[in-house]
Protein backbone atom coordinates (compact mmCIF):
# COMPACT_ATOMS: atom_id res chain seq x y z
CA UNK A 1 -3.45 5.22 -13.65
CA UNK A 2 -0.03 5.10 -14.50
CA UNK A 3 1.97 4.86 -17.65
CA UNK A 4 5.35 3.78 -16.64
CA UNK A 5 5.58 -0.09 -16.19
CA UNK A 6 7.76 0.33 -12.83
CA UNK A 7 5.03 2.75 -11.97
CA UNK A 8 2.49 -0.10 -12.58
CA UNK A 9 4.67 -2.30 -10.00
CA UNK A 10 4.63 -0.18 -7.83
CA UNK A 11 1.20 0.31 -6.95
CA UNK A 12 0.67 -3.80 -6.81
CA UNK A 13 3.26 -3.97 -4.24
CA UNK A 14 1.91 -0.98 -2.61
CA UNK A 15 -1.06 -2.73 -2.31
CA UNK A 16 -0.15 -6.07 -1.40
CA UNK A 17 2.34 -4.72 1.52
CA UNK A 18 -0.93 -2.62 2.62
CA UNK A 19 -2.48 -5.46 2.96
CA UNK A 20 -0.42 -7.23 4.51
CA UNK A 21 0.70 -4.38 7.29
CA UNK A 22 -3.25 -4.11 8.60
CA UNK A 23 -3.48 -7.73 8.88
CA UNK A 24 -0.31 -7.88 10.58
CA UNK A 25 -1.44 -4.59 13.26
CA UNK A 26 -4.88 -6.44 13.23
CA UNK A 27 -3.27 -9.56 14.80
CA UNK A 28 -0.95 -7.14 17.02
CA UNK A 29 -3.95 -5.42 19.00
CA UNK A 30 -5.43 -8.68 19.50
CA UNK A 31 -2.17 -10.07 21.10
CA UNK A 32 -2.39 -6.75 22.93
CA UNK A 33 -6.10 -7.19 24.22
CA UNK A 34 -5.70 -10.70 24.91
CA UNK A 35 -2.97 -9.61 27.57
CA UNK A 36 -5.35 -7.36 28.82
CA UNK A 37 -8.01 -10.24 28.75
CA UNK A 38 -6.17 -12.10 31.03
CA UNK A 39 -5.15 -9.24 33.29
CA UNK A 40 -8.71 -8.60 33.87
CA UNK A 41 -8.91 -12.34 34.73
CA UNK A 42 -6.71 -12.08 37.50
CA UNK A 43 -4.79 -14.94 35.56
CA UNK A 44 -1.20 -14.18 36.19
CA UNK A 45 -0.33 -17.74 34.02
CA UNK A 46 -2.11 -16.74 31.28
CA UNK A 47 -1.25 -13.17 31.51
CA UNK A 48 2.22 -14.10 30.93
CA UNK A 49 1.92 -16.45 28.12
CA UNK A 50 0.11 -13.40 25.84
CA UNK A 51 2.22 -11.19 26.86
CA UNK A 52 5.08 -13.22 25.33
CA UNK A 53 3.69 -13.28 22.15
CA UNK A 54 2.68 -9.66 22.04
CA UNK A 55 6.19 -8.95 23.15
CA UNK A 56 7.45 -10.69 19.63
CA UNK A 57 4.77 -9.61 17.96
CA UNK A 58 5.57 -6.07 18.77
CA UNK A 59 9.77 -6.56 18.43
CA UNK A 60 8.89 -7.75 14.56
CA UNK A 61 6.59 -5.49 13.89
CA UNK A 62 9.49 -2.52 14.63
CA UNK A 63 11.78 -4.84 12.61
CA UNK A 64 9.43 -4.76 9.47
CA UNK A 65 9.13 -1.01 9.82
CA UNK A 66 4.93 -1.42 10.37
CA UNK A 67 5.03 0.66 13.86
CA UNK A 68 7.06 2.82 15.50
CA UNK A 69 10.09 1.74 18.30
CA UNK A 70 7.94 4.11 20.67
CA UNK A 71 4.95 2.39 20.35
CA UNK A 72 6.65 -1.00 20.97
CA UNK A 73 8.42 0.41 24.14
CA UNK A 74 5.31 2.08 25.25
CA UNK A 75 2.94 -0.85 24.62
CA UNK A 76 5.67 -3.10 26.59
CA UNK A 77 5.64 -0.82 29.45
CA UNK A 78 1.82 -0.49 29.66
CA UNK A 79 1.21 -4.67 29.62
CA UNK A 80 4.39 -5.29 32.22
CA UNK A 81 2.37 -3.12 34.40
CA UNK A 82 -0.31 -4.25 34.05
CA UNK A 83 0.81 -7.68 34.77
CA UNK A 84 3.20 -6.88 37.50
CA UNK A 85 0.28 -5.19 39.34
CA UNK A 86 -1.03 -9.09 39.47
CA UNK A 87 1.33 -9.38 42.35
């Protein structure tokens, strides 16, 4: 435990921003899968329409520092291909 009282901040923000980071990637995979969901549904409509939201789900996330610009771009890639294979 620690002594110092910023100390004592500091690990209840460090656990509330914890927290909050795995609900936030939580709810970014399941933007992610539902875009696959759809894409396994042959529905181009719906496809689309999750892969919107995963897009800005995935732009904040970078923006917040809770995953990598990589990962974004790579994730992006994956789903528009996945989607573009539709036809």
């Amino acid at each position: 435990m620690p002594n110092i009282k910023s100390q004592i901040k500091r690990v209840k923000t460090n656990e509330k921003r914890r927290q909050f980071n795995a609900s936030f990637k939580a709810s970014l995979r399941t933007a992610i899968k539902n875009v696959e969901l759809a894409v396994a549904n042959n529905n181009a409509e719906a496809a689309k329409e999750a892969y919107n939201t995963a897009n800005k789900k995935l732009d904040k996330a970078v923006a917040k520092g809770i995953c990598h610009k990589n990962f974004a771009a790579r994730q992006k890639s994956r789903l528009s291909k996945k989607i573009n294979g539709l036809g």
